[in-house]
Protein backbone atom coordinates (compact mmCIF):
# COMPACT_ATOMS: atom_id res chain seq x y z
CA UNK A 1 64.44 22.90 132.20
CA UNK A 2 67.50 24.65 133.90
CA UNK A 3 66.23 28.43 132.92
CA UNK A 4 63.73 30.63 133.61
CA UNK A 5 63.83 34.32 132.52
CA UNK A 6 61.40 37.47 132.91
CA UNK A 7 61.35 40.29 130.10
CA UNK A 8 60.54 42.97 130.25
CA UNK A 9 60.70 45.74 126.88
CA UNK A 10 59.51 48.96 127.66
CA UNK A 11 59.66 50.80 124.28
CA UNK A 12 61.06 54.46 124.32
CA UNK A 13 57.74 56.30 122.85
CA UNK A 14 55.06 58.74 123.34
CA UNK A 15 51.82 57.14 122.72
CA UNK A 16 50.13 54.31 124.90
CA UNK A 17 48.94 52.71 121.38
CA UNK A 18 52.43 52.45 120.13
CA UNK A 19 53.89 50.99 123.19
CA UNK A 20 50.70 48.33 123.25
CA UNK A 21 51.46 48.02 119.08
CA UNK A 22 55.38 47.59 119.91
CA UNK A 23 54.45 45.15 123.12
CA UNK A 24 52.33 42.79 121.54
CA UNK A 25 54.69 42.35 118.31
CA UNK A 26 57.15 41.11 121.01
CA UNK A 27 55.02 38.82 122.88
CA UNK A 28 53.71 37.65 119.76
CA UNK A 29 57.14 36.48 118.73
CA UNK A 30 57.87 35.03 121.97
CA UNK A 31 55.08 32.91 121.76
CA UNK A 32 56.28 31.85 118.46
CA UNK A 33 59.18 30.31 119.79
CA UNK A 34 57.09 27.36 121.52
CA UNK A 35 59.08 27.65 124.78
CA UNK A 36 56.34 27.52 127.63
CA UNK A 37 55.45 31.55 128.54
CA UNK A 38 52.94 33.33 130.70
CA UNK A 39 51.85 36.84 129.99
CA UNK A 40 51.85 39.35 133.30
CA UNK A 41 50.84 42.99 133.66
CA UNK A 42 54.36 43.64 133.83
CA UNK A 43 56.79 41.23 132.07
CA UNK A 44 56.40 38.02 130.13
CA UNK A 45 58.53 34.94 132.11
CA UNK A 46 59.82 32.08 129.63
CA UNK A 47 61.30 28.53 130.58
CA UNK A 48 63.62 26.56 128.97
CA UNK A 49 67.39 26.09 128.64
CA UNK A 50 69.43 29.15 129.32
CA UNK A 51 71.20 29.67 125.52
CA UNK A 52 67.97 29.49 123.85
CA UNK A 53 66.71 31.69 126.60
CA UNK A 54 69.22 34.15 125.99
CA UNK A 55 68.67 34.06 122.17
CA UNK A 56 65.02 35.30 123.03
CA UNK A 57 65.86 37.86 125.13
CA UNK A 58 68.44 39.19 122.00
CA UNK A 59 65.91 38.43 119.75
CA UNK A 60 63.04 40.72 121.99
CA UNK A 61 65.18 43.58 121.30
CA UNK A 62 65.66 42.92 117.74
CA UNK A 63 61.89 42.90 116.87
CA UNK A 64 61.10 45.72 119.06
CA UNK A 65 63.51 47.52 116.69
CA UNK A 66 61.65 46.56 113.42
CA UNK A 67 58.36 46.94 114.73
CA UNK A 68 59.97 50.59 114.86
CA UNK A 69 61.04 51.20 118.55
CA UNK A 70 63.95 53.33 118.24
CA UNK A 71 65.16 52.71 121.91
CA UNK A 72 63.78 51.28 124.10
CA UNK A 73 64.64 49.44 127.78
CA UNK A 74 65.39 46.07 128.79
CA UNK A 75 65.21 44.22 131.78
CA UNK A 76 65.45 40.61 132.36
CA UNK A 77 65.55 38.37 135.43
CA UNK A 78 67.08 34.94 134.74
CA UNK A 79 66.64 32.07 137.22
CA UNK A 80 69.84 29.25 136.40
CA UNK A 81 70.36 26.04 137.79
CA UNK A 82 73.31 24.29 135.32
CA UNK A 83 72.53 20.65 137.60
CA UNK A 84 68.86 20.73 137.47
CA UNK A 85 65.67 22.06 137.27
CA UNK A 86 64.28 25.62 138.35
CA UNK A 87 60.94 26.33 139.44
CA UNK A 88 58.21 26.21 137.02
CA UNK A 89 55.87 28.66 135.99
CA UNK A 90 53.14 26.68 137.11
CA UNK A 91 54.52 25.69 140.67
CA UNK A 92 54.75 29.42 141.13
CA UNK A 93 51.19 31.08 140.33
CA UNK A 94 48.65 28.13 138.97
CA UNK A 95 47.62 28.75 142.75
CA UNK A 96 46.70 31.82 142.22
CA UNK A 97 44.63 32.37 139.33
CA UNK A 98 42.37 29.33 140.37
């Protein structure tokens, strides 16, 4: 696993239940993908190998739009090692949520 990226999608609307709505269609999709995820209060980190990676973060976006986010903001964080492995999720927080 040479890839590790955080997403965030903060949808461009007015109400708190339609960004939560917009959100969780997102993070639903993500966990459809079967790459290993965890959930934060801020953005959702996914491992795996960078061009599938990158297809996830395009695809974000893209479901964000039919869930009916007009615009909306994206920012990811992407952790690459082409020879190798990057950190896991778990080597960085199992720790602390024990």
């Amino acid at each position: 696993m040479n890839t590790s990226i955080a997403i965030q999608i903060l949808p461009n609307v007015l109400e708190e239940d339609e960004l939560i709505r917009i959100v969780d269609e997102v993070i639903d999709y993500i966990k459809s993908t079967g790459y290993n995820y965890y959930v934060g209060p801020f953005e959702t980190t996914v491992e795996g190998d960078y061009d599938g990676l990158m297809e996830i973060v395009k695809n974000c976006q893209i479901v964000a739009a039919k869930a009916g986010c007009e615009s909306m903001s994206t920012y990811v964080k992407i952790a690459y090692k082409p020879e190798g492995d990057v950190l896991t999720i778990d080597k960085k927080v199992t720790k602390h949520h024990i």
